[in-house]
C-alpha atoms as a PDB file:
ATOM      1  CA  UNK A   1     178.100 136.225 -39.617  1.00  0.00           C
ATOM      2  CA  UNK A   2     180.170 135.913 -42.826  1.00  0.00           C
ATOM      3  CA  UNK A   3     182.229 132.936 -43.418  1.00  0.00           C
ATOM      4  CA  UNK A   4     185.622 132.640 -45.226  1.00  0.00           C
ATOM      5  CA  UNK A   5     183.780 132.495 -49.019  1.00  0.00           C
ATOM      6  CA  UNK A   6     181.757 135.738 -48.979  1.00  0.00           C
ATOM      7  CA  UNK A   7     178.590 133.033 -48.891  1.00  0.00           C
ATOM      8  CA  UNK A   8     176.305 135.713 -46.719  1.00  0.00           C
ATOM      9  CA  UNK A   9     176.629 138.691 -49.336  1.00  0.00           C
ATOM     10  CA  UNK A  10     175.598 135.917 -52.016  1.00  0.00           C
ATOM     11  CA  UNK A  11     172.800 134.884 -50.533  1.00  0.00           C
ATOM     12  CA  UNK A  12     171.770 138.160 -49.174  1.00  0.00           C
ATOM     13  CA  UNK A  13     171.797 139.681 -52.739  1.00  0.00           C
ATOM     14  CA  UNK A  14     169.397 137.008 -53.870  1.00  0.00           C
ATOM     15  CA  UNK A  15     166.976 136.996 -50.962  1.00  0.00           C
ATOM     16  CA  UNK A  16     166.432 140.829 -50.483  1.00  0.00           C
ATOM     17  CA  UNK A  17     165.476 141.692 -54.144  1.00  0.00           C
ATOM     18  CA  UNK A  18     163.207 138.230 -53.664  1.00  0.00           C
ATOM     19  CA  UNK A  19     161.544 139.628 -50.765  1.00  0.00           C
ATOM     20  CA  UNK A  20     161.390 143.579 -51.931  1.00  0.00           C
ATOM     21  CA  UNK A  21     159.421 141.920 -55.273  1.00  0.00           C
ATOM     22  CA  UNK A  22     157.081 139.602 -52.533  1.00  0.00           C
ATOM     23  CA  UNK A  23     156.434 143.027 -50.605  1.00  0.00           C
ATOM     24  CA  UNK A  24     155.665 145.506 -54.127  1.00  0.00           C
ATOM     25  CA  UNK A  25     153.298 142.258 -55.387  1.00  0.00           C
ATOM     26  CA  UNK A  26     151.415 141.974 -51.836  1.00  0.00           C
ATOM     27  CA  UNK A  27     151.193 145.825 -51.535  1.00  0.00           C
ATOM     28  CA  UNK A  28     149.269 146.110 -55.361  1.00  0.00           C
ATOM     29  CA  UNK A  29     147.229 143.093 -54.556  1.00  0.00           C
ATOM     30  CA  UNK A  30     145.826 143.998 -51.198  1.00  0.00           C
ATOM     31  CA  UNK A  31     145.545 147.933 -52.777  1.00  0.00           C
ATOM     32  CA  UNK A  32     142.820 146.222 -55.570  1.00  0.00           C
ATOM     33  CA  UNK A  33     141.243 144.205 -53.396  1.00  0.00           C
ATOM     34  CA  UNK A  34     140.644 147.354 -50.876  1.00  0.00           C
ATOM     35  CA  UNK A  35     139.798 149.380 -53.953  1.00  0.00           C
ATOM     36  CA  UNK A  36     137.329 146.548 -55.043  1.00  0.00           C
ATOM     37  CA  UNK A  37     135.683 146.779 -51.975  1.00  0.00           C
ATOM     38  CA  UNK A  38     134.781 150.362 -51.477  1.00  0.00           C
ATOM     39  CA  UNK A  39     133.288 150.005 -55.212  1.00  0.00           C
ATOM     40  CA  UNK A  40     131.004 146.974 -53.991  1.00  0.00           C
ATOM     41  CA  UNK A  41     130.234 148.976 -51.003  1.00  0.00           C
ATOM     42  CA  UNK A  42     129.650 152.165 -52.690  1.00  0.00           C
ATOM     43  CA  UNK A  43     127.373 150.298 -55.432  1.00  0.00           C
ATOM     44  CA  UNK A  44     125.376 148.488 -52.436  1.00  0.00           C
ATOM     45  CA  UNK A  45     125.018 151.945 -50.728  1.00  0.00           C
ATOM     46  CA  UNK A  46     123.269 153.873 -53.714  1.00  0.00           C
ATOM     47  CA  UNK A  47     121.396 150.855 -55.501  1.00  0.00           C
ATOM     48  CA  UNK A  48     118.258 152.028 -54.252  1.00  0.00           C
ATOM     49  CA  UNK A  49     118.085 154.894 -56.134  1.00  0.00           C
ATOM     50  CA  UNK A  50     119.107 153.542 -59.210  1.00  0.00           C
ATOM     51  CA  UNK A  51     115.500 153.807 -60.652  1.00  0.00           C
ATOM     52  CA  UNK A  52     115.006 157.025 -59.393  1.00  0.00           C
ATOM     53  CA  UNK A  53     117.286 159.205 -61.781  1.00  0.00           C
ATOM     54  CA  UNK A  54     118.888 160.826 -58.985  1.00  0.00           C
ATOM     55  CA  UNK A  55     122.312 157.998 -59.917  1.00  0.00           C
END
């Protein structure tokens, strides 16, 4: 509901860019840490034949 000052718009136009940036910044960190992890798991998976020469 807006009241007689226009106070909703204001605060909505501070709050959604706000939580868009929360969202992008959440988004990147969980994409690294998912990225991270299929390195570490990759890395674990093939260690074994590290002195082999097949790697």
């Amino acid at each position: 509901m807006k009241n007689e000052n226009g106070q909703l718009g204001a605060v909505a136009k501070l709050v959604v860019p706000i939580i868009g940036a929360v969202i992008v910044v959440a988004a990147a960190v969980a994409y690294i840490c998912l990225k991270l992890a299929d390195e570490m798991r990759y890395n674990e998976k093939w260690k074994d034949y590290d002195d082999c020469g097949w790697h």
